[in-house]
Protein backbone atom coordinates (compact mmCIF):
# COMPACT_ATOMS: atom_id res chain seq x y z
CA UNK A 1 35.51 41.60 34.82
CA UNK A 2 35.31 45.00 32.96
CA UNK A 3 33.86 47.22 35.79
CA UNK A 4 35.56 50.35 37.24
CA UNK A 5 37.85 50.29 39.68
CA UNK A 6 35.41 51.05 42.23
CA UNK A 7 33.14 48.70 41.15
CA UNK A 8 35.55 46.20 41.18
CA UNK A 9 36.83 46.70 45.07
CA UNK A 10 33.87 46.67 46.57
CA UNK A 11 32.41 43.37 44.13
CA UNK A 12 35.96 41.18 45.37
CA UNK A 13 35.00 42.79 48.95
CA UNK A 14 31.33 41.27 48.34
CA UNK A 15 32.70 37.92 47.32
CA UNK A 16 35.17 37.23 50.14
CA UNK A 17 32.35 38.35 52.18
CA UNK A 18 29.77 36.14 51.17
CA UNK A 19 32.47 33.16 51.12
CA UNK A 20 33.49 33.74 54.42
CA UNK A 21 29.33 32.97 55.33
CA UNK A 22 29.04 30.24 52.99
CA UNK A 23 31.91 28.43 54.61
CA UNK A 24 29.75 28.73 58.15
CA UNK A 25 26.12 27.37 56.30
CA UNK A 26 25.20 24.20 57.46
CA UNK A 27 26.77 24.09 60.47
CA UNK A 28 26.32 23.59 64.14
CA UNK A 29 27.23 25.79 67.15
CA UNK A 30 29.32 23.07 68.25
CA UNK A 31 31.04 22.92 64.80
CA UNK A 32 31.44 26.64 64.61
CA UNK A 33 33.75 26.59 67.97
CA UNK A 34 35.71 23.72 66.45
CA UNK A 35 39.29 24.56 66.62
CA UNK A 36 41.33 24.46 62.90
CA UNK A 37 44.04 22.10 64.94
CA UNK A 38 46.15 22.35 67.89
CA UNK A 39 48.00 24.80 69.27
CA UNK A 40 45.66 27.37 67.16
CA UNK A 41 42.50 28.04 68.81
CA UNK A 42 41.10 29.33 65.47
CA UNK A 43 37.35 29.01 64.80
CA UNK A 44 35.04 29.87 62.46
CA UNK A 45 32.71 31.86 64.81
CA UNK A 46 35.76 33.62 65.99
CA UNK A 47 36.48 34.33 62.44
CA UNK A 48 33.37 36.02 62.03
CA UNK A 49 33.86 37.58 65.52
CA UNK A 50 37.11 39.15 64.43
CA UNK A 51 35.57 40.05 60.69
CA UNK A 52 32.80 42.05 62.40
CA UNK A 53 35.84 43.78 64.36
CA UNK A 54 37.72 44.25 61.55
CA UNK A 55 34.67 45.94 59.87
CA UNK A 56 34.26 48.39 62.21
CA UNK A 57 37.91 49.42 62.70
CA UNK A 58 38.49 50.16 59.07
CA UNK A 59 35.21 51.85 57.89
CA UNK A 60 34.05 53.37 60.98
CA UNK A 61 37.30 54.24 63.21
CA UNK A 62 39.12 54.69 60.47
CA UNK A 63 37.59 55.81 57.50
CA UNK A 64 34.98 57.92 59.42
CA UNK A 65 36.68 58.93 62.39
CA UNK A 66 33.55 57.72 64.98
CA UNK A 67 34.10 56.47 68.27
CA UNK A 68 32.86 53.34 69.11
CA UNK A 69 33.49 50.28 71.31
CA UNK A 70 35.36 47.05 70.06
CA UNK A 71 32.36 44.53 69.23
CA UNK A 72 33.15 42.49 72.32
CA UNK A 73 33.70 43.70 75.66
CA UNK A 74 36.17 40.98 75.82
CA UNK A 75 38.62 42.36 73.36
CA UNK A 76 38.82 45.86 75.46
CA UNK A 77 42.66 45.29 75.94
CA UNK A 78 43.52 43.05 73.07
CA UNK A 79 45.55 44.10 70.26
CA UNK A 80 43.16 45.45 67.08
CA UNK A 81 44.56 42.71 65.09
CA UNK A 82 43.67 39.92 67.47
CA UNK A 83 40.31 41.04 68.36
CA UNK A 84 37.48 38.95 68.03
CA UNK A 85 39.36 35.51 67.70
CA UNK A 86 38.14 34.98 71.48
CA UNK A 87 34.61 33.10 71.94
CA UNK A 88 32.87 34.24 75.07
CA UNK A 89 30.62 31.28 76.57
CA UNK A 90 27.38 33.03 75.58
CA UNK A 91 28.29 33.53 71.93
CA UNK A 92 26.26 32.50 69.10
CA UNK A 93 26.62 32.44 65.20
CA UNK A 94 23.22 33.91 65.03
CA UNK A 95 24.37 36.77 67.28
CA UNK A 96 27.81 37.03 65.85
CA UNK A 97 26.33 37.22 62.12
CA UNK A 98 23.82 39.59 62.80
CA UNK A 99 26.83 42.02 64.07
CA UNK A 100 28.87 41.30 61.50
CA UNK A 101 26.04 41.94 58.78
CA UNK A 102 25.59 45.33 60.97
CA UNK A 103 28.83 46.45 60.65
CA UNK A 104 29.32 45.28 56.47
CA UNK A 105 25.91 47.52 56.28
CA UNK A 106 27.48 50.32 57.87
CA UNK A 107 30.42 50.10 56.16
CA UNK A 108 28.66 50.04 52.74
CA UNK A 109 26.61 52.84 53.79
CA UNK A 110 30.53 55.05 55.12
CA UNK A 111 31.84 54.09 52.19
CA UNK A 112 28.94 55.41 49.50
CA UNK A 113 29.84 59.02 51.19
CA UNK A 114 33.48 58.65 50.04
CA UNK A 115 35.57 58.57 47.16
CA UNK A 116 38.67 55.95 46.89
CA UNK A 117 40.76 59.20 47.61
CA UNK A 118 39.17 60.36 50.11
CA UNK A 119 41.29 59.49 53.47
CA UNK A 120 41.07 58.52 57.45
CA UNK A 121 43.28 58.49 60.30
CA UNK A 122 45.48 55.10 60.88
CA UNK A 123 48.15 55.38 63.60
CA UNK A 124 49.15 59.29 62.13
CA UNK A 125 49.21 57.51 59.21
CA UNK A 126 46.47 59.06 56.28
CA UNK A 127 45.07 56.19 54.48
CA UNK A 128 42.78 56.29 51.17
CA UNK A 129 39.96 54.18 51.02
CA UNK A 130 41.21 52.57 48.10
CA UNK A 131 43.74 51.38 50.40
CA UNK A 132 41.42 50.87 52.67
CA UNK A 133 39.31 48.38 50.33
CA UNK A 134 43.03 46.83 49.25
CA UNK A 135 43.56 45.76 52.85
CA UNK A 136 40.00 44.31 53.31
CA UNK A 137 39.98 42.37 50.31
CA UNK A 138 43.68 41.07 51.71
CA UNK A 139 42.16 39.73 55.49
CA UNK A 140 39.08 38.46 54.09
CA UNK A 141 41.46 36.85 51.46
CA UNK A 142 43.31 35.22 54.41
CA UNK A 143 40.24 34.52 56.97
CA UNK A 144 38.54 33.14 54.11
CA UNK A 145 41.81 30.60 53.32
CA UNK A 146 41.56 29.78 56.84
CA UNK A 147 37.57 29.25 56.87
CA UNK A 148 38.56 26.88 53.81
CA UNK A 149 40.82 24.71 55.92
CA UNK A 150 38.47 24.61 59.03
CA UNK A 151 35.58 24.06 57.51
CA UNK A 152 37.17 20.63 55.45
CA UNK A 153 38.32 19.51 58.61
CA UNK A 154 35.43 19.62 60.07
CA UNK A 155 33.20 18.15 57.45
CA UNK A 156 35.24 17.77 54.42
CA UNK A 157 33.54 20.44 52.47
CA UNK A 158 35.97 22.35 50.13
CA UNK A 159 35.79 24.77 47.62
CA UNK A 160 33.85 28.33 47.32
């Protein structure tokens, strides 16, 4: 609770991270595509989905300028913020988790090249990676809130 700022970004990025999986542990395929409650169609493979999207926007697109395709070919015309959410018939966790892992590896590895000031390209907008890390820590905040109250319906787990 005394590291440096950098340090400290990137260890409350960690944690949401490793919440967000914790929250999917133990569960089945069918219990992953379990909706939160109606009318969301919220899941917590789609969370994972979207998380892996997410990912790739901020520390790849973004922070590093590179070109590459949304993480499902069914989010080609979907908003960035609501990509991912959608589960294709063929999708797995095991799948799904692997990408996501990909894409947190890649971003730790974008990230190590850059210092918090250094900036990308957000709609014209330049962004730091400090803000960059601020906003992740923000929707895995969120997703992870969400993961919370899906996974207790599900099974009644709570808690980190």
């Amino acid at each position: 609770m005394t590291a440096d700022e950098r340090t400290t970004l990137e260890a409350w990025l960690d944690f949401y991270r490793a919440t967000l999986a914790q929250k999917c542990d133990g569960l089945t395929e069918e219990q992953l595509r379990t909706a939160s409650a109606e009318p969301s169609s919220l899941t917590l493979l789609g969370l994972v989905q979207h998380l892996a999207e997410v990912e790739r926007t901020w520390f790849r697109r973004v922070l590093t300028g590179e070109d590459v395709p949304t993480v499902s070919s069914a989010d080609a015309d979907v908003q960035p913020a609501d990509r991912g959410f959608g589960l294709e018939a063929d999708a797995t966790y095991a799948k799904s988790r692997l990408l996501w892992q990909a894409e947190v590896e890649h971003a730790r590895k974008n990230c190590a090249a850059h210092a918090l000031e250094d900036t990308g390209l957000w709609r014209d907008n330049q962004v730091s990676l400090r803000w960059i890390y601020s906003h992740m820590i923000a929707e895995y905040a969120r997703h992870c809130g969400h993961a919370d109250l899906i996974r207790e319906r599900i099974d009644g787990s709570t808690g980190v």
